[in-house]
Protein backbone atom coordinates (compact mmCIF):
# COMPACT_ATOMS: atom_id res chain seq x y z
CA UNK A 1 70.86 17.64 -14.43
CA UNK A 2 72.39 13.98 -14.69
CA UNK A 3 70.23 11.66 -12.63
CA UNK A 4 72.12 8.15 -13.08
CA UNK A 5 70.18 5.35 -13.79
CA UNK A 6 70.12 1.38 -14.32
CA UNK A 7 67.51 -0.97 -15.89
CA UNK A 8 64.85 -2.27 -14.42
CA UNK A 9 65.89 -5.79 -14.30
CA UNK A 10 69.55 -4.74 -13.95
CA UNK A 11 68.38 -3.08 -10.78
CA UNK A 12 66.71 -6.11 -9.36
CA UNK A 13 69.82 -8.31 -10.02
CA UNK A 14 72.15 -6.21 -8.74
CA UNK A 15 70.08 -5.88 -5.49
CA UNK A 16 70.44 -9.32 -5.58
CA UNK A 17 73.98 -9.74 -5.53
CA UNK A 18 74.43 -7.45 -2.54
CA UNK A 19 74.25 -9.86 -0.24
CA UNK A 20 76.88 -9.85 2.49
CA UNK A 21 75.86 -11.33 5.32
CA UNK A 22 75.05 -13.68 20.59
CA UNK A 23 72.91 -10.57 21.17
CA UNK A 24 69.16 -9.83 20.33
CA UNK A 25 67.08 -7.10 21.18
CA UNK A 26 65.36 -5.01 18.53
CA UNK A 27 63.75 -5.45 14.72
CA UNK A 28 64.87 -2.98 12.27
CA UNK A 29 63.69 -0.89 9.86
CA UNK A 30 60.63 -2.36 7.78
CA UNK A 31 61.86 -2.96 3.97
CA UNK A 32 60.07 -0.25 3.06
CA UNK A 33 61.28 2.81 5.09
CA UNK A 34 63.50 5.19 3.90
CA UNK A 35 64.07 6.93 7.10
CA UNK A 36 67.08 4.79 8.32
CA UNK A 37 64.84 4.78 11.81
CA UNK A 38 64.79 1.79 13.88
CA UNK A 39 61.73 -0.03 15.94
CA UNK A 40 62.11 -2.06 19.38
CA UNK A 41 61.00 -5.73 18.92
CA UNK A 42 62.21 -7.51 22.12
CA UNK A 43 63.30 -11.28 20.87
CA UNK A 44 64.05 -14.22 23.59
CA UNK A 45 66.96 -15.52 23.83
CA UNK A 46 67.60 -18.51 21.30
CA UNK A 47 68.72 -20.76 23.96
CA UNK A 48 65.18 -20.19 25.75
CA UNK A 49 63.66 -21.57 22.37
CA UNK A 50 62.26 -24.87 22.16
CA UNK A 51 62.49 -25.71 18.39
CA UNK A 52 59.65 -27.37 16.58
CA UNK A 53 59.82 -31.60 17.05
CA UNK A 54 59.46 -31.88 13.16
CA UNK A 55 60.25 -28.49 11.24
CA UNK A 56 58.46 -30.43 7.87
CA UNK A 57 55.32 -30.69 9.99
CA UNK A 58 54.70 -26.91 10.05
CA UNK A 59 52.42 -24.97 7.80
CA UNK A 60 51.74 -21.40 7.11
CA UNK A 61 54.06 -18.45 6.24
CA UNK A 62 56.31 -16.75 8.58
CA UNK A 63 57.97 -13.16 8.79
CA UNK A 64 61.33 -13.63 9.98
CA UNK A 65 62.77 -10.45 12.40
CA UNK A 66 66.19 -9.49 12.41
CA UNK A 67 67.39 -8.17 16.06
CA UNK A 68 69.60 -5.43 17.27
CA UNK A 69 73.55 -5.52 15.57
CA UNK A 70 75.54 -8.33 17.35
CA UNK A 71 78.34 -6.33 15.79
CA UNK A 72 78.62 -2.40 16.92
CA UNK A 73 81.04 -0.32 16.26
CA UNK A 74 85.14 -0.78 17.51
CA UNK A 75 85.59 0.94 20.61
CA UNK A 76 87.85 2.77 19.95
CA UNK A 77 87.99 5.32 17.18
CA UNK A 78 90.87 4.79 14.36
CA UNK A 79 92.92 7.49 13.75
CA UNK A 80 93.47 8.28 9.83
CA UNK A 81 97.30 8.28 8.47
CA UNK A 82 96.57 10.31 4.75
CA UNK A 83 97.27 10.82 2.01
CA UNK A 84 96.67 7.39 0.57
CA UNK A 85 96.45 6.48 -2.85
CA UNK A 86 94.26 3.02 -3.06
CA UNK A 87 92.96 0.99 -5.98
CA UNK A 88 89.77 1.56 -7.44
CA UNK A 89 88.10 -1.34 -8.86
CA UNK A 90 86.59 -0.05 -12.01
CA UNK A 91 84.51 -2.13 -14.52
CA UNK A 92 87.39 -1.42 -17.13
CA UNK A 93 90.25 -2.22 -14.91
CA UNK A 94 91.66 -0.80 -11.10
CA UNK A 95 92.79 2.93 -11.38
CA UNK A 96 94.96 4.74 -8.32
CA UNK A 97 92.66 6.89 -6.78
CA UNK A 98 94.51 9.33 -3.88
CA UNK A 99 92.30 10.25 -0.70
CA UNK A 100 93.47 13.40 1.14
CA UNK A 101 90.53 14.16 3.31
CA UNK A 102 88.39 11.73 4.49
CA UNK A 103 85.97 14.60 6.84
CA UNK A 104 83.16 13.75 4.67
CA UNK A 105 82.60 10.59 3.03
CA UNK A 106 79.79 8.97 1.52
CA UNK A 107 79.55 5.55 1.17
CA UNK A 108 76.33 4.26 -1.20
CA UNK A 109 75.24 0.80 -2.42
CA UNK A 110 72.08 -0.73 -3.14
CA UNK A 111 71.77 -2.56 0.02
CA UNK A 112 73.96 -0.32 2.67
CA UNK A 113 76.51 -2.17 3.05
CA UNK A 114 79.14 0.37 2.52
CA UNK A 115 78.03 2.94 5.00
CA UNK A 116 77.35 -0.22 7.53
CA UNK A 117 80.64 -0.48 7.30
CA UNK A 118 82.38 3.14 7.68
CA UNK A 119 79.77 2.97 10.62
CA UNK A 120 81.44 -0.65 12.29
CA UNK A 121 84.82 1.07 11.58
CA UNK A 122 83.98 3.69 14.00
CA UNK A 123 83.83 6.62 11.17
CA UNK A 124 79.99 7.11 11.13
CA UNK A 125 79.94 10.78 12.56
CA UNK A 126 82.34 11.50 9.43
CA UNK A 127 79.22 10.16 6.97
CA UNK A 128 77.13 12.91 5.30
CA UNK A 129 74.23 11.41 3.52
CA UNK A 130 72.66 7.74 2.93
CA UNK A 131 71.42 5.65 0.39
CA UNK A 132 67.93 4.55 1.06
CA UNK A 133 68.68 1.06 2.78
CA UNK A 134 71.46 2.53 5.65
CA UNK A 135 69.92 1.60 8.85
CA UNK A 136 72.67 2.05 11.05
CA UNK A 137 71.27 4.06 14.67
CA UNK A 138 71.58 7.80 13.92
CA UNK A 139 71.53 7.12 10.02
CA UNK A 140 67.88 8.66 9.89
CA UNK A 141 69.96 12.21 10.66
CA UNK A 142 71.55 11.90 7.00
CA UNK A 143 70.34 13.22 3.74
CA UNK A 144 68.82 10.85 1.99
CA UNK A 145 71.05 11.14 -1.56
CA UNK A 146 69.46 8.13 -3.56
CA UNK A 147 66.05 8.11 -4.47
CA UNK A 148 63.85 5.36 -6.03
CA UNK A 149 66.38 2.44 -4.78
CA UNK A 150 68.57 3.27 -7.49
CA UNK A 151 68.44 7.09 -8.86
CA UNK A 152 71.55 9.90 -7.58
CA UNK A 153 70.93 13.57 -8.26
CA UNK A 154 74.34 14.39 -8.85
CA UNK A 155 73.99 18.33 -8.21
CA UNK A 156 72.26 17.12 -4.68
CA UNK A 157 75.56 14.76 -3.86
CA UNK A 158 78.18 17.86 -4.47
CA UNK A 159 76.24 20.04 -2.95
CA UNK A 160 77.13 18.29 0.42
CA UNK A 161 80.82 18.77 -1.10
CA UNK A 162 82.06 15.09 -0.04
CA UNK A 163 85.76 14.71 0.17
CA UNK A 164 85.91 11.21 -0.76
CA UNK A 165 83.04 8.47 -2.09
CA UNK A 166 82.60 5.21 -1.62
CA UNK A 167 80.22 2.92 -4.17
CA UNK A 168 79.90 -0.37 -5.86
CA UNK A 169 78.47 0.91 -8.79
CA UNK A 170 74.82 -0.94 -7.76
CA UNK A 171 73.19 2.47 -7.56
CA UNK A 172 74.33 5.48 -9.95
CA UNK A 173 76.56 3.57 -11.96
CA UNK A 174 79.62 4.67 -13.84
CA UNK A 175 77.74 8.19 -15.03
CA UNK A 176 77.98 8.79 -11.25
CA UNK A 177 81.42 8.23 -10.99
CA UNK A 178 82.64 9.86 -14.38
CA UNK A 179 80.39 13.49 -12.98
CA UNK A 180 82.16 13.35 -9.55
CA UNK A 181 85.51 12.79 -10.32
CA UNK A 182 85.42 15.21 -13.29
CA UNK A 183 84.42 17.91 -10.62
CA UNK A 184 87.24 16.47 -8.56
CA UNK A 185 86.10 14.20 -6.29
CA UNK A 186 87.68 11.36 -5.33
CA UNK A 187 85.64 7.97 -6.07
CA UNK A 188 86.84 4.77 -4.64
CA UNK A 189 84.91 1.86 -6.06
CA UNK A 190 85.09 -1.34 -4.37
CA UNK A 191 84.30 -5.00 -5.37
CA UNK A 192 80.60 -6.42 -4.63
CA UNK A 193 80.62 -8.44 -1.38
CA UNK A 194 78.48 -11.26 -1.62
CA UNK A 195 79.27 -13.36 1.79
CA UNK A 196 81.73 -12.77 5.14
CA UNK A 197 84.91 -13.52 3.10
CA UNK A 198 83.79 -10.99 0.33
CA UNK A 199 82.65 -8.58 2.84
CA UNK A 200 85.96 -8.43 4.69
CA UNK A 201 87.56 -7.67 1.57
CA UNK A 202 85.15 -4.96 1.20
CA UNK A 203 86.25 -3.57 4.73
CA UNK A 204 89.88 -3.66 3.81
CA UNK A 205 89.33 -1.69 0.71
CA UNK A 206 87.33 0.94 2.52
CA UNK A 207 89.71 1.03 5.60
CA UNK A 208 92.51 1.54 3.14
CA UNK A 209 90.90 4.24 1.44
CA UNK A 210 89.68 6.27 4.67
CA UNK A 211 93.60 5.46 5.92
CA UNK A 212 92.75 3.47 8.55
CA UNK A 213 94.31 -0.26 7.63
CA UNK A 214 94.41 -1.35 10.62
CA UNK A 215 91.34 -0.98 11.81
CA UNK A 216 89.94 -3.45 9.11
CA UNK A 217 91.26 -6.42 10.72
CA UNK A 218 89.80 -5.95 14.08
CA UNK A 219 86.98 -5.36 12.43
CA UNK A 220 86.80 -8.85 10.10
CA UNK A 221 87.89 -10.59 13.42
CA UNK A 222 85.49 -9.05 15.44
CA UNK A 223 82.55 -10.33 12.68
CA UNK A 224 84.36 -13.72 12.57
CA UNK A 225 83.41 -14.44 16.10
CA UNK A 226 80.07 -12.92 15.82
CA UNK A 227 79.20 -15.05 12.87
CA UNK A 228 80.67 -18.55 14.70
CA UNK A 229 79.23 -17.65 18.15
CA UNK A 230 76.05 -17.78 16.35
CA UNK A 231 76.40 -20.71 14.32
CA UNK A 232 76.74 -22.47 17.64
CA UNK A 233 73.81 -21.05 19.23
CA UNK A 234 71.80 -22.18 16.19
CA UNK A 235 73.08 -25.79 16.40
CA UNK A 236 70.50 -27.08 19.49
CA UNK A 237 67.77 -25.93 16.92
CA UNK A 238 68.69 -28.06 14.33
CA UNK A 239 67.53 -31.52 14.21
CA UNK A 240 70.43 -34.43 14.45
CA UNK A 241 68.06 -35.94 12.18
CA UNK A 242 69.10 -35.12 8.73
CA UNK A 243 65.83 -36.22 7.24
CA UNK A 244 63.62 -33.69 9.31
CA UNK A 245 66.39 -31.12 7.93
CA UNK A 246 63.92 -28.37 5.43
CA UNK A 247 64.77 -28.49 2.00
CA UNK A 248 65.12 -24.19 1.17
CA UNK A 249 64.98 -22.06 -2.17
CA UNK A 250 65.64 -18.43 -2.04
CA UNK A 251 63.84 -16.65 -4.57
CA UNK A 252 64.34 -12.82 -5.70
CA UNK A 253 60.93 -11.79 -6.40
CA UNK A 254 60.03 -8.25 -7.96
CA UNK A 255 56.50 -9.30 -9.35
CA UNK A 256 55.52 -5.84 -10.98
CA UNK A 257 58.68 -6.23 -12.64
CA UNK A 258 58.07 -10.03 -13.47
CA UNK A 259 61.36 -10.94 -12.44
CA UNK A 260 61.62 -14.48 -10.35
CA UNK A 261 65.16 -15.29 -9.67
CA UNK A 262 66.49 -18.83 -7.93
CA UNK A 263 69.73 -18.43 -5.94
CA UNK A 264 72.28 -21.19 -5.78
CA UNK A 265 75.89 -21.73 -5.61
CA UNK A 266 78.14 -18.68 -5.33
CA UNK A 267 75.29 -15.93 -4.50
CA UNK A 268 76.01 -15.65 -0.80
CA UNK A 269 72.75 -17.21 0.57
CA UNK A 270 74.17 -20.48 0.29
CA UNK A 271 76.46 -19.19 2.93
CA UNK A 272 73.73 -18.56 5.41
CA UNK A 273 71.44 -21.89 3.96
CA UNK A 274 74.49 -23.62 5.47
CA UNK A 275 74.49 -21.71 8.73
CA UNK A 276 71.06 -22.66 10.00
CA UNK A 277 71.63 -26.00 8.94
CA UNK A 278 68.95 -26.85 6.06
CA UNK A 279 69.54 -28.24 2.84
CA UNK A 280 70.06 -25.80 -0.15
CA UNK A 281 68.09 -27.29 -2.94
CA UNK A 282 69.70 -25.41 -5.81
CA UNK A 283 72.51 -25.65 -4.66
CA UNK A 284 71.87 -29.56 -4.65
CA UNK A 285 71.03 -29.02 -7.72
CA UNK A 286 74.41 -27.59 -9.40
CA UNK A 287 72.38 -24.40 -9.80
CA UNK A 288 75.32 -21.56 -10.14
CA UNK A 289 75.02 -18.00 -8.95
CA UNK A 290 71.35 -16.28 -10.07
CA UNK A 291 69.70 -17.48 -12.48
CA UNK A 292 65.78 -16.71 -13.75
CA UNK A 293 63.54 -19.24 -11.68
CA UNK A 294 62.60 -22.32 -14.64
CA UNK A 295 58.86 -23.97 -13.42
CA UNK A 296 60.60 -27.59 -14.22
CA UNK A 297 63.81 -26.40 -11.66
CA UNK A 298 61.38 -25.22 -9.00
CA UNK A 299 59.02 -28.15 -9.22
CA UNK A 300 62.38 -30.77 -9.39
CA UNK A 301 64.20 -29.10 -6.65
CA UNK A 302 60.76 -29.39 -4.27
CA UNK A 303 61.54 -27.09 -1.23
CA UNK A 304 59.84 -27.37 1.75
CA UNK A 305 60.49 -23.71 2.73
CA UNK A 306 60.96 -20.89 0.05
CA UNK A 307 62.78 -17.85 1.48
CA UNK A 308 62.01 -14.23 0.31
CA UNK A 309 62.61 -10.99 0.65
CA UNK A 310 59.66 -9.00 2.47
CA UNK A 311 59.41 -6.31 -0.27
CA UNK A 312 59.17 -8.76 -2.92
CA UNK A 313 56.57 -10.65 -1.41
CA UNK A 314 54.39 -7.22 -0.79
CA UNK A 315 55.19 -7.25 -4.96
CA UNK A 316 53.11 -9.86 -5.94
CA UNK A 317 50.69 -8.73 -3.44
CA UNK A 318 51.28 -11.82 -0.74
CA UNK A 319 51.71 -15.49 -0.85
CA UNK A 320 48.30 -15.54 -3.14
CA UNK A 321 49.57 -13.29 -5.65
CA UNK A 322 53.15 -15.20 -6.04
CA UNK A 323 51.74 -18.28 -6.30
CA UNK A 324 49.45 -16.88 -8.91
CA UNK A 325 51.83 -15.45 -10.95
CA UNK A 326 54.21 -18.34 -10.39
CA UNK A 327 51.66 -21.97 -10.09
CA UNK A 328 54.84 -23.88 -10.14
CA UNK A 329 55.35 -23.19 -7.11
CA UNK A 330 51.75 -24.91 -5.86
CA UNK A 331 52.97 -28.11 -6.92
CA UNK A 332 55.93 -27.79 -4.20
CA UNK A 333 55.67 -28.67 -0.76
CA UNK A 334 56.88 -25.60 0.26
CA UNK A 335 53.32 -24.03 -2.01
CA UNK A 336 51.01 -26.51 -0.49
CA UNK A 337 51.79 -25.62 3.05
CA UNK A 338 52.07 -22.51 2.12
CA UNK A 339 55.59 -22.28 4.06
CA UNK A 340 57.17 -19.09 2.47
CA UNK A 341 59.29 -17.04 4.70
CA UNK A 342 59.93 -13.30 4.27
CA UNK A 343 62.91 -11.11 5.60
CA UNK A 344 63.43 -7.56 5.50
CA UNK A 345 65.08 -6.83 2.29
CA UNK A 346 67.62 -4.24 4.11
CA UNK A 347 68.98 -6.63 6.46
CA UNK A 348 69.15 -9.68 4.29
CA UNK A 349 71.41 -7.84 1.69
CA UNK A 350 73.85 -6.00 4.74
CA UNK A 351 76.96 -6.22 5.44
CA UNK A 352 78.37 -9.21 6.87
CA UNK A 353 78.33 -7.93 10.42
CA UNK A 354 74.88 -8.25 10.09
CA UNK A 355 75.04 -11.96 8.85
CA UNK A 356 75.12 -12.87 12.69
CA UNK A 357 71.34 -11.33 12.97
CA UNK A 358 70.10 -12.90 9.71
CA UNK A 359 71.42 -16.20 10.81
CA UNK A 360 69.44 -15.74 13.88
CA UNK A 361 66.29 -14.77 12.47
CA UNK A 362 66.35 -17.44 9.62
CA UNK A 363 67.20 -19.88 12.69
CA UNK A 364 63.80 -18.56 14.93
CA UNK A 365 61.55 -18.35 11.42
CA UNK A 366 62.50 -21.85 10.80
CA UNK A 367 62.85 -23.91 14.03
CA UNK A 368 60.63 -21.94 16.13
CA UNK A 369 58.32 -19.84 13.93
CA UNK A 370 55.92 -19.58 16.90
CA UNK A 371 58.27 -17.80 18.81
CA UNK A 372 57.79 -15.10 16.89
């Protein structure tokens, strides 16, 4: 029985480099269900917010919540033109891949940003299992096909006898992809997406390969104005003083792992950092991509807010535990307040028609925390 795995700390970073990226209404999943079942969390409005005078003046951690999908899926559903024969992006070069039947796909990553996408496209009844992170409404209906984050049972994946998969190699790897297309299924893989512009590249590849072309570009423009209809909502929050602007780090955390990574130029959460308006200290810094955390980088860089996700946090057992496994970050400002803001790990590391919701929720957690 081949059950595909990755490294421990090859796991964590490629979690991390997931990342993707109007309406509220309801929080999603919690970062750790695996059920793909939504809660109700009503959220005001953010124009009925009245933003903190002095963000740098608050104190005390906050949980950001990420609302109902500004982005649902196109109204109406595409109709698919096949065969196709698209290009798969394998680690040792593109190969042709041809698609004749795309009645059951499944479409697995790390973070569930593939299936969010088939879903968007309008092709979610034509999905027949989930990874563990697909939150999508309905999603909980699937079989769950990854286990452990990261871990496929490859006899449990045929078994649903899928006429086409979708992955970006973040869980199962290339083992995966070498078992199903020797028993003759076709495997598309497609490129990492790491922000909007990545993402819609991501949605082109899929549309392609579920013949529905098309229907990628309404989809990308559909997230484009999403993602700037937001952007202006979040400007009244932000200060037109630059100097009460927070200073932010994101930092991957998986403390039983021991692995503290600082995000910076490149990694997609420089994308949203610039968004909501703050200033990106590693970014400020020249630090590229993701990169383990230094103490001396952390302590020079001196956030006022450090940004994390919510499972990574419950790793080091809360804000005590992460600042006792990492005392650099006491000597911040961001440590001494105690200002460390956690998002579900699901939603930060979505597809980019999500981005519009994470925006939103960074926005609240940040210029009004006590609206939450």
């Amino acid at each position: 029985m081949l059950k595909a795995r990755t490294s421990r700390t090859r796991t964590a970073v490629a979690l991390a480099l997931g990342l993707a990226i109007a309406l509220t209404g309801c929080q999603t999943a919690g970062p750790g269900d695996t059920t793909g079942s939504v809660e109700t969390v009503e959220l005001p409005p953010l124009d009925s917010l009245t933003p903190l005078e002095n963000p740098l003046d608050y104190e005390g951690p906050t949980t950001a919540i990420v609302g109902a999908p500004s982005v649902t899926p196109l109204a109406e559903k595409p109709q698919a033109k096949l065969p196709v024969t698209v290009q798969s992006h394998d680690r040792s070069g593109d190969v042709p891949v041809e698609v004749t039947d795309t009645s059951r796909v499944l479409a697995i990553s790390l973070t569930g940003t593939l299936a969010d996408i088939v879903y968007n496209l309008g092709l979610g009844d034509q999905l027949i299992g989930r990874d563990a992170t697909t939150v999508f409404p309905g999603s909980e209906k699937l079989p769950l096909v990854v286990t452990g984050g990261h871990d496929i049972e490859a006899e449990s994946v045929l078994g649903l006898e899928p006429s086409v998969i979708f992955t970006d190699l973040s869980v199962g790897g290339i083992d995966f992809v070498n078992v199903m297309r020797n028993a003759g299924v076709p495997v598309i893989v497609v490129k990492r997406s790491v922000d909007p512009a990545s993402s819609a590249e991501a949605t082109e590849q899929l549309a392609a390969g579920l013949g529905v072309p098309d229907a990628a570009t309404e989809l990308n423009q559909k997230v484009a104005d999403a993602i700037t209809a937001k952007e202006k909502e979040v400007a009244r929050l932000i200060p037109t003083d630059e100097a009460k602007r927070p200073r932010v780090a994101f930092l991957y955390v998986r403390g039983g792992a021991g692995i503290y990574y600082l995000f910076g130029e490149g990694s997609g959460v420089d994308t949203l950092l610039k968004s909501i308006g703050v200033i990106d200290v590693a970014e400020e810094a020249g630090w590229k991509g993701e990169r383990p955390m230094t103490d001396e980088a952390l302590v020079k860089m001196d956030p006022d807010i450090i940004l994390v996700m919510s499972k990574g946090l419950t790793s080091t057992e809360g804000i005590d535990g992460l600042i006792e496994a990492q005392p650099s970050i006491a000597l911040t400002t961001a440590g001494k307040k105690r200002r460390i803001i956690d998002i579900n790990d699901s939603m930060l590391f979505a597809s980019a028609g999500r981005t519009p919701d994470v925006i939103d929720a960074l926005a609240r957690a940040i210029y009004a925390p006590d609206s939450l």
